[in-house]
C-alpha atoms as a PDB file:
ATOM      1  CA  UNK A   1      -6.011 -17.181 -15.434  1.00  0.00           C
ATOM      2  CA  UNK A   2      -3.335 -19.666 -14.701  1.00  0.00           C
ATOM      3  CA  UNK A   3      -1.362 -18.114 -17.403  1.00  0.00           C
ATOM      4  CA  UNK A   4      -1.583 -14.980 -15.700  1.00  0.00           C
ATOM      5  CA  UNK A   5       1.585 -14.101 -13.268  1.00  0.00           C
ATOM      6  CA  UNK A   6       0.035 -11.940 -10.308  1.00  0.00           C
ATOM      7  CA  UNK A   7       2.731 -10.162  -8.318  1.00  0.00           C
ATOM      8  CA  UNK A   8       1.912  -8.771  -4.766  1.00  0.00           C
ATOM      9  CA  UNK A   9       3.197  -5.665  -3.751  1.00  0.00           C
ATOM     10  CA  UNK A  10       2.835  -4.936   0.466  1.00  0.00           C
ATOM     11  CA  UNK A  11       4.433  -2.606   2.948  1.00  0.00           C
ATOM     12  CA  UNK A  12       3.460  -0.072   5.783  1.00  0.00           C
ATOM     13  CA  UNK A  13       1.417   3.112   4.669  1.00  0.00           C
ATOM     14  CA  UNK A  14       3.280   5.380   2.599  1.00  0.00           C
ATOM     15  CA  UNK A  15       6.061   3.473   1.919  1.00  0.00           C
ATOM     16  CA  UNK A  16       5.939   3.826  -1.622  1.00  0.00           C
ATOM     17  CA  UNK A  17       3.699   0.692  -2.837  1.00  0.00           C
ATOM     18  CA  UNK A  18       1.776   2.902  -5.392  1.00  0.00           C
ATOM     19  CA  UNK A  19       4.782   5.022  -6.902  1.00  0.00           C
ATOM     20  CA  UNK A  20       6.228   1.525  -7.454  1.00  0.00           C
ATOM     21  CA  UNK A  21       3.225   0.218  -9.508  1.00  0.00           C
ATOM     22  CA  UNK A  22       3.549   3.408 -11.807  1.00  0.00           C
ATOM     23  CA  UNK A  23       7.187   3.219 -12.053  1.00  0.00           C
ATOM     24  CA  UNK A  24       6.948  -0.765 -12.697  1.00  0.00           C
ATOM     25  CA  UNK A  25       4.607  -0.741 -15.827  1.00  0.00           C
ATOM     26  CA  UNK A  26       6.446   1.216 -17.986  1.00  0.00           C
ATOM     27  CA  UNK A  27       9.256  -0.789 -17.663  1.00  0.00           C
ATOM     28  CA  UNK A  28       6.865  -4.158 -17.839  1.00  0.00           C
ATOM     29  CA  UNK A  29       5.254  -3.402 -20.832  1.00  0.00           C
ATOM     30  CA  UNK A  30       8.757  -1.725 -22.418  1.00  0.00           C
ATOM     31  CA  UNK A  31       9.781  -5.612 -21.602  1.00  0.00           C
ATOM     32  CA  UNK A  32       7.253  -7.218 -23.776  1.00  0.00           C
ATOM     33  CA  UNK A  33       4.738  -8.141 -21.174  1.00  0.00           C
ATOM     34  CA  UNK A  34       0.753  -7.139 -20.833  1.00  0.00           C
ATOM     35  CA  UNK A  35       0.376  -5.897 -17.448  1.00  0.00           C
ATOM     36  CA  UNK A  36      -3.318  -4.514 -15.491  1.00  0.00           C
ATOM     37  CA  UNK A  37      -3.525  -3.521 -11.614  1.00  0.00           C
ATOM     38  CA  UNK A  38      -5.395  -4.215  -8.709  1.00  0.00           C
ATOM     39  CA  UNK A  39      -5.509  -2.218  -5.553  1.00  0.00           C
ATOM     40  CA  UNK A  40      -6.463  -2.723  -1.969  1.00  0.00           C
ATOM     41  CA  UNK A  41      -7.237   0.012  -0.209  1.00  0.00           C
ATOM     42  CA  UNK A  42      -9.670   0.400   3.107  1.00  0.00           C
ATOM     43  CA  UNK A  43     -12.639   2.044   2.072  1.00  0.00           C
ATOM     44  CA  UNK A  44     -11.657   4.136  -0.838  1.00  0.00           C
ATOM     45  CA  UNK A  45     -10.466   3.495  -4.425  1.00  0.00           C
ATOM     46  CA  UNK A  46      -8.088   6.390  -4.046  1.00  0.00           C
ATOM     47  CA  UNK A  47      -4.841   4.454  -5.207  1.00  0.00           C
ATOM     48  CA  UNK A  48      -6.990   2.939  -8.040  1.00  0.00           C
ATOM     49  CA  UNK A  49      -7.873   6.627  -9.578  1.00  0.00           C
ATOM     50  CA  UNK A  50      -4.821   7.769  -9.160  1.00  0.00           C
ATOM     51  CA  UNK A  51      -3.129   5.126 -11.271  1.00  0.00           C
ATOM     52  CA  UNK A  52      -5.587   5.258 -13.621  1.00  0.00           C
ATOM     53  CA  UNK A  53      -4.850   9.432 -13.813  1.00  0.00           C
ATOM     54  CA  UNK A  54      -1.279   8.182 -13.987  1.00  0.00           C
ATOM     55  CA  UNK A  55      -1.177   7.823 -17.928  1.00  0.00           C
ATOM     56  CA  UNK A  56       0.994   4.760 -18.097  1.00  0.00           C
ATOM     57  CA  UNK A  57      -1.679   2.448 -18.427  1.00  0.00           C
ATOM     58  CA  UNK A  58      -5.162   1.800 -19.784  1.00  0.00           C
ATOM     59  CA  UNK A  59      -7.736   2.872 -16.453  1.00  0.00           C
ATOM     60  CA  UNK A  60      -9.666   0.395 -17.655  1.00  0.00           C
ATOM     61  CA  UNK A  61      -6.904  -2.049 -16.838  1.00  0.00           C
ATOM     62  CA  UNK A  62      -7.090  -1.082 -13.127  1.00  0.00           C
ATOM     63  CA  UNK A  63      -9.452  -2.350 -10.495  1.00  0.00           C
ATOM     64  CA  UNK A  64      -9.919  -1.446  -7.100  1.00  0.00           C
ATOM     65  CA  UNK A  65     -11.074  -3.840  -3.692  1.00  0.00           C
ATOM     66  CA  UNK A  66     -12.499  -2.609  -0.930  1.00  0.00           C
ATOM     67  CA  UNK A  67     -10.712  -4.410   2.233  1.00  0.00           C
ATOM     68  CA  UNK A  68     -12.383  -2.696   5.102  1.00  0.00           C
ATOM     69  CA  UNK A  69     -10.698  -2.736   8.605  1.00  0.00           C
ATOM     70  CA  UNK A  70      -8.295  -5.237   7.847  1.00  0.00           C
ATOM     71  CA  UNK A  71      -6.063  -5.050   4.899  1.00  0.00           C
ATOM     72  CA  UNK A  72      -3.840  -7.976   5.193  1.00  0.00           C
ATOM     73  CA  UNK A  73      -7.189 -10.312   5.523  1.00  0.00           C
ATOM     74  CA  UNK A  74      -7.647  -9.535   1.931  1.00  0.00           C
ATOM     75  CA  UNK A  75      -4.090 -10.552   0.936  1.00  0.00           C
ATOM     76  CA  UNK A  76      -3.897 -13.514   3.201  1.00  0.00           C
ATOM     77  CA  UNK A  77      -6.479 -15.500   5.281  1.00  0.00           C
ATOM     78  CA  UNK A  78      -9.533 -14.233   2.664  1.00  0.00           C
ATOM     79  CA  UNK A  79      -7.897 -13.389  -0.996  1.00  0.00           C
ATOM     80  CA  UNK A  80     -11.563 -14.354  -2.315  1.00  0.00           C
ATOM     81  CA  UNK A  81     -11.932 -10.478  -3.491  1.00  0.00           C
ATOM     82  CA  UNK A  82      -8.715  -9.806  -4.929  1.00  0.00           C
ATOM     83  CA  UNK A  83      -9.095 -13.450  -6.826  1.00  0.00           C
ATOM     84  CA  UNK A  84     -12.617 -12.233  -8.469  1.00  0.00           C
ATOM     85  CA  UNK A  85     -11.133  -8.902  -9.690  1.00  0.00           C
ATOM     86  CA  UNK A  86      -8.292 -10.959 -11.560  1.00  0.00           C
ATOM     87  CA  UNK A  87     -10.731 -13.336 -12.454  1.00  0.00           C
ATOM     88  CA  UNK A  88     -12.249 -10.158 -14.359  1.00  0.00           C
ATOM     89  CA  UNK A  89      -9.274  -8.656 -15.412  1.00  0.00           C
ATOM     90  CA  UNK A  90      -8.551 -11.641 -17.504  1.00  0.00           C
ATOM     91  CA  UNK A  91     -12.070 -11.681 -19.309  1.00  0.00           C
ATOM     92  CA  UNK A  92     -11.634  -8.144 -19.817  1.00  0.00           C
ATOM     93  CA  UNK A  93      -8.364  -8.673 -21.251  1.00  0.00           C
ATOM     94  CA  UNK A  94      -7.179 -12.196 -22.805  1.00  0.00           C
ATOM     95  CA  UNK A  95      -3.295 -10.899 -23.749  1.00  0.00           C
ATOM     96  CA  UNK A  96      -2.531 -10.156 -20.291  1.00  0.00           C
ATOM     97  CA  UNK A  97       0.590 -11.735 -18.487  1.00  0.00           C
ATOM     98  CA  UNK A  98       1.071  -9.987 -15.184  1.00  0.00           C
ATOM     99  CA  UNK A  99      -1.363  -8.349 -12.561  1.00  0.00           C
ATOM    100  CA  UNK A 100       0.056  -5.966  -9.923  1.00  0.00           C
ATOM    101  CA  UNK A 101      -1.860  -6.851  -6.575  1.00  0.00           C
ATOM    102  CA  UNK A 102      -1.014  -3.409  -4.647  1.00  0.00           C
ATOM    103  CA  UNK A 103      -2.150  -4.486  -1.260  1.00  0.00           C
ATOM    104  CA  UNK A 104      -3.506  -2.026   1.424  1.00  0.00           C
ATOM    105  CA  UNK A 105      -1.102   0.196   3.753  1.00  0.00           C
ATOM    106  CA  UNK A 106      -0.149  -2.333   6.775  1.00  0.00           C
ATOM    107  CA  UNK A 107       2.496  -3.135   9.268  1.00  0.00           C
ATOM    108  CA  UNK A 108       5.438  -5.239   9.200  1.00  0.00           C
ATOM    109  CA  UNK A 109       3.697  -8.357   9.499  1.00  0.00           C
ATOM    110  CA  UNK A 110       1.341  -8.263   5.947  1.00  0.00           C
ATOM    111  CA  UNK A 111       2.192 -11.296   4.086  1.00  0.00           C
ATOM    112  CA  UNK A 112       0.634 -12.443   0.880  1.00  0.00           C
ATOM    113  CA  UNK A 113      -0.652 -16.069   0.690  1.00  0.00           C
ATOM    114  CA  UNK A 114       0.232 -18.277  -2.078  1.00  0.00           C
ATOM    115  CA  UNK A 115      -3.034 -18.722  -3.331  1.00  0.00           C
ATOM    116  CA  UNK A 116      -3.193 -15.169  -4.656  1.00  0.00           C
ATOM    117  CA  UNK A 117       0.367 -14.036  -5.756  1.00  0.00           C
ATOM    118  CA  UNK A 118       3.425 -16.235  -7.244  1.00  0.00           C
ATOM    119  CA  UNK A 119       5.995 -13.452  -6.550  1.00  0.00           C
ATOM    120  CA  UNK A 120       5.578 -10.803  -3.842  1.00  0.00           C
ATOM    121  CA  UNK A 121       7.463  -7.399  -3.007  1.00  0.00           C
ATOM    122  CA  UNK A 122       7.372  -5.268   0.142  1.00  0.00           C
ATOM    123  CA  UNK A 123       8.664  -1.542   0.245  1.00  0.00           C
ATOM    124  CA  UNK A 124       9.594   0.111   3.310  1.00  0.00           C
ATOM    125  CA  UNK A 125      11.250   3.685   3.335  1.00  0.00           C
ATOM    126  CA  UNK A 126      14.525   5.275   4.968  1.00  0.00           C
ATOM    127  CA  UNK A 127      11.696   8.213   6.556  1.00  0.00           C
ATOM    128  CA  UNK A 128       9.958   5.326   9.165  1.00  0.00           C
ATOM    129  CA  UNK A 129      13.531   4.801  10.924  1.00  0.00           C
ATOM    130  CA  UNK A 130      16.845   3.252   9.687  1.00  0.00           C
ATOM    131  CA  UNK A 131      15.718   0.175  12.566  1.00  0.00           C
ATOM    132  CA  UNK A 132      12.965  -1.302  10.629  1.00  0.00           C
ATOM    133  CA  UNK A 133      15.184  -4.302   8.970  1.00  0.00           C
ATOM    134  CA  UNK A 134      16.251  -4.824  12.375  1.00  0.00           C
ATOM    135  CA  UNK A 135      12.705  -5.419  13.842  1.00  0.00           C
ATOM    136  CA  UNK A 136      12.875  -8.011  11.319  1.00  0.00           C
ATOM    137  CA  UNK A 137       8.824  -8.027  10.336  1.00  0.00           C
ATOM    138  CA  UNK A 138       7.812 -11.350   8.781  1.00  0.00           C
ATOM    139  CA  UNK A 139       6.567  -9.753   5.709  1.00  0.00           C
ATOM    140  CA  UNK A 140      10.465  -7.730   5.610  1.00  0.00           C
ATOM    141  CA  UNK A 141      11.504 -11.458   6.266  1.00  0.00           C
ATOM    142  CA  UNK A 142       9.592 -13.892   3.751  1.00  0.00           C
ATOM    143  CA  UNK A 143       8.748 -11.064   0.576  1.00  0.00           C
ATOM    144  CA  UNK A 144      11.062 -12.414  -2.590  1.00  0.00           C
ATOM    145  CA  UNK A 145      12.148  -8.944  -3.031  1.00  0.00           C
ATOM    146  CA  UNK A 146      12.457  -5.954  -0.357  1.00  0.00           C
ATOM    147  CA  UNK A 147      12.492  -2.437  -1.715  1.00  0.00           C
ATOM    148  CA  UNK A 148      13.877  -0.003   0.847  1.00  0.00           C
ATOM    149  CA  UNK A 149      12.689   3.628  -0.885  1.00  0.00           C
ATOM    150  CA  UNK A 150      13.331   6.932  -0.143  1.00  0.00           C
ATOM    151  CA  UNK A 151      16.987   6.661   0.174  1.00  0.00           C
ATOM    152  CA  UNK A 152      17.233  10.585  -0.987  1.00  0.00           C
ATOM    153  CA  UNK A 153      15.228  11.432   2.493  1.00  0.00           C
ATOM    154  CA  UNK A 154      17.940   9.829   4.382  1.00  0.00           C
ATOM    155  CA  UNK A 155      20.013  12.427   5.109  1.00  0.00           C
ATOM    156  CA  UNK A 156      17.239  14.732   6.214  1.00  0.00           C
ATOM    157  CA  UNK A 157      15.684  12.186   8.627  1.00  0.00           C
ATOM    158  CA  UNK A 158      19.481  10.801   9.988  1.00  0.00           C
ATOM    159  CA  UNK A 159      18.704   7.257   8.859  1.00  0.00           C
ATOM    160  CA  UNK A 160      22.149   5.402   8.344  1.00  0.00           C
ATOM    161  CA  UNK A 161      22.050   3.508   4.602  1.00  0.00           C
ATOM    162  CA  UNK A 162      25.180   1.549   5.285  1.00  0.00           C
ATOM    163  CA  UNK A 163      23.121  -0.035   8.710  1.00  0.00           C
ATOM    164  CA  UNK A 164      20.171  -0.525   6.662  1.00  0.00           C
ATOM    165  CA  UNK A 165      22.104  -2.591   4.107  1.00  0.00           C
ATOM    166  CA  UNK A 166      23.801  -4.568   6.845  1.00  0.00           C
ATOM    167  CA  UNK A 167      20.892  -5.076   8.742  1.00  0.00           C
ATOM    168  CA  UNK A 168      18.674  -6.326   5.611  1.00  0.00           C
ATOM    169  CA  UNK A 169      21.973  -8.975   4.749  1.00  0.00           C
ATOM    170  CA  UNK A 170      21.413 -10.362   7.491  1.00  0.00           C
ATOM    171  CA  UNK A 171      17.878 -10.677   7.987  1.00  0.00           C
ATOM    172  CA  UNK A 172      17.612 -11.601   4.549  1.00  0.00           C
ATOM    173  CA  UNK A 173      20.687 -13.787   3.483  1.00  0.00           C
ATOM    174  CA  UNK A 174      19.433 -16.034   0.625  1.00  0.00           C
ATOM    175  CA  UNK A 175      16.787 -12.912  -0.545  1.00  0.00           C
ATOM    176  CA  UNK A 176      17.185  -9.642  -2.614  1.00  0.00           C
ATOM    177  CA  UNK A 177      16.994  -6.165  -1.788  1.00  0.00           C
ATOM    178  CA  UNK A 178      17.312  -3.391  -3.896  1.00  0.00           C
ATOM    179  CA  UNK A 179      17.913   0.668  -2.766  1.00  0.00           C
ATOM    180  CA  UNK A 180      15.729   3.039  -4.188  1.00  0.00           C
ATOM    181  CA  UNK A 181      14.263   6.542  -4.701  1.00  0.00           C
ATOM    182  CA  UNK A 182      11.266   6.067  -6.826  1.00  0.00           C
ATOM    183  CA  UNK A 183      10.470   9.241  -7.546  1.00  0.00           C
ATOM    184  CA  UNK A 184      14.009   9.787  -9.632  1.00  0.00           C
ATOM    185  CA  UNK A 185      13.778   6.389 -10.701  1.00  0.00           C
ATOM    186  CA  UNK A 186      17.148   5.263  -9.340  1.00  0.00           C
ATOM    187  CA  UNK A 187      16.863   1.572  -8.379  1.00  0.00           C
ATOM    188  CA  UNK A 188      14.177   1.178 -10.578  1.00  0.00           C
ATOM    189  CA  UNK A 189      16.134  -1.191 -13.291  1.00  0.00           C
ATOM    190  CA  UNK A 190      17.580  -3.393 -10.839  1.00  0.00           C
ATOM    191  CA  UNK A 191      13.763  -3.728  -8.814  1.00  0.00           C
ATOM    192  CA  UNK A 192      12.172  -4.437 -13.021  1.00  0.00           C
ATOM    193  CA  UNK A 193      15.388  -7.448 -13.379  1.00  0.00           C
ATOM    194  CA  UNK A 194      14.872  -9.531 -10.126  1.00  0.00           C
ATOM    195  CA  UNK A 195      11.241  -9.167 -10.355  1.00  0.00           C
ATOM    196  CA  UNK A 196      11.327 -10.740 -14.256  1.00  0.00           C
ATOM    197  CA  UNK A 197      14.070 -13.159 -12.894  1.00  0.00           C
ATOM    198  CA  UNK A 198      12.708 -14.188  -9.781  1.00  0.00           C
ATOM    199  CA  UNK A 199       9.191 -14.909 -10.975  1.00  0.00           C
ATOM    200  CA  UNK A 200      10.872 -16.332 -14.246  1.00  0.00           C
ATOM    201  CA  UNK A 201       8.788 -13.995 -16.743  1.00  0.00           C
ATOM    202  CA  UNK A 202       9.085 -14.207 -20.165  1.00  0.00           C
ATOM    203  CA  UNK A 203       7.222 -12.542 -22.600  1.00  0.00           C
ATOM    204  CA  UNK A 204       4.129 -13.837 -24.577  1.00  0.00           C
ATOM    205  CA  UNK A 205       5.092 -11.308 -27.182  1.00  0.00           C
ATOM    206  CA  UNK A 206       8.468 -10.338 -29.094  1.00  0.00           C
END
């Protein structure tokens, strides 16, 4: 498994977290690289079914944890259950070089530990309020890549882009963030290039 790249994915409930796993294997596997999924969700393995009903991967390739009450303990102080499911992914599957960890719908403060993910996103969207880089959220503040979705709601729900991209250059100096609308797809190349860049992917396979 050490082989394996696992990439976190984190941000506040309905954000986008799940749209962005769809949207990000596709353009993964169009790269070369062997991707499978694992998702966090409370008591359900709702986001697991529907990326298996997705199309864009093998369902076997996706496994869901259970997290219970607290999603974040799953993803930080007690990764023990996300660890086991990659630990199975890779038996299942001995080509694969990245797992998506799609953690469980939490506030601004879900971080991923170390011990579970070498490269982690969080999504927020332009609907929860055009202040939320200001609040400056330590998972908004440490993720190596913010995704700020939604940006074709903004209009509708009078959230002010140009403040949103000051706000996140200066919460986030030395740190990415890319502008998206995940449902079109816009964004979507730039998210796929510092993702394979910052976690310094490179294909097993030509």
């Amino acid at each position: 498994m050490s082989d394996v790249v696992r990439i976190g994915i984190g941000g506040p409930v309905g954000s986008g977290k799940t749209r962005l796993v769809e949207r990000l294997i596709p353009e993964l596997t169009k790269a070369g690289f062997s991707v499978a999924v694992i998702t966090n969700d409370l008591v359900t393995d709702e986001d697991a079914q529907r990326v298996r009903r997705s199309g864009v991967i093998d369902p076997q390739r996706v496994l869901a944890v259970e997290t219970g009450a607290c999603p974040h303990t799953a993803i930080r102080e007690d990764p023990s259950a996300n660890l086991f499911a990659a630990q199975r992914l890779c038996a299942m599957f001995d080509d694969l070089d990245i797992i998506l960890i799609e953690s469980g719908g939490d506030n601004l403060a879900a971080t991923f530990t170390s011990d579970l993910v070498d490269f982690w996103i969080f999504v927020i969207d332009t609907a929860a309020g055009d202040d939320i880089p200001r609040k400056k959220g330590i998972g908004l503040l440490q993720a190596d890549l913010l995704v700020v979705n939604k940006i074709d709601l903004a209009e509708l729900v009078g959230a002010d882009l140009d403040r949103m991209r000051r706000d996140c250059a200066v919460a986030r100096p030395a740190k990415p963030t890319v502008f998206t609308d995940l449902r079109s797809g816009q964004g979507l190349t730039e998210v796929t290039s510092r993702l394979i860049d910052g976690a310094m992917l490179t294909p097993a396979r030509p």
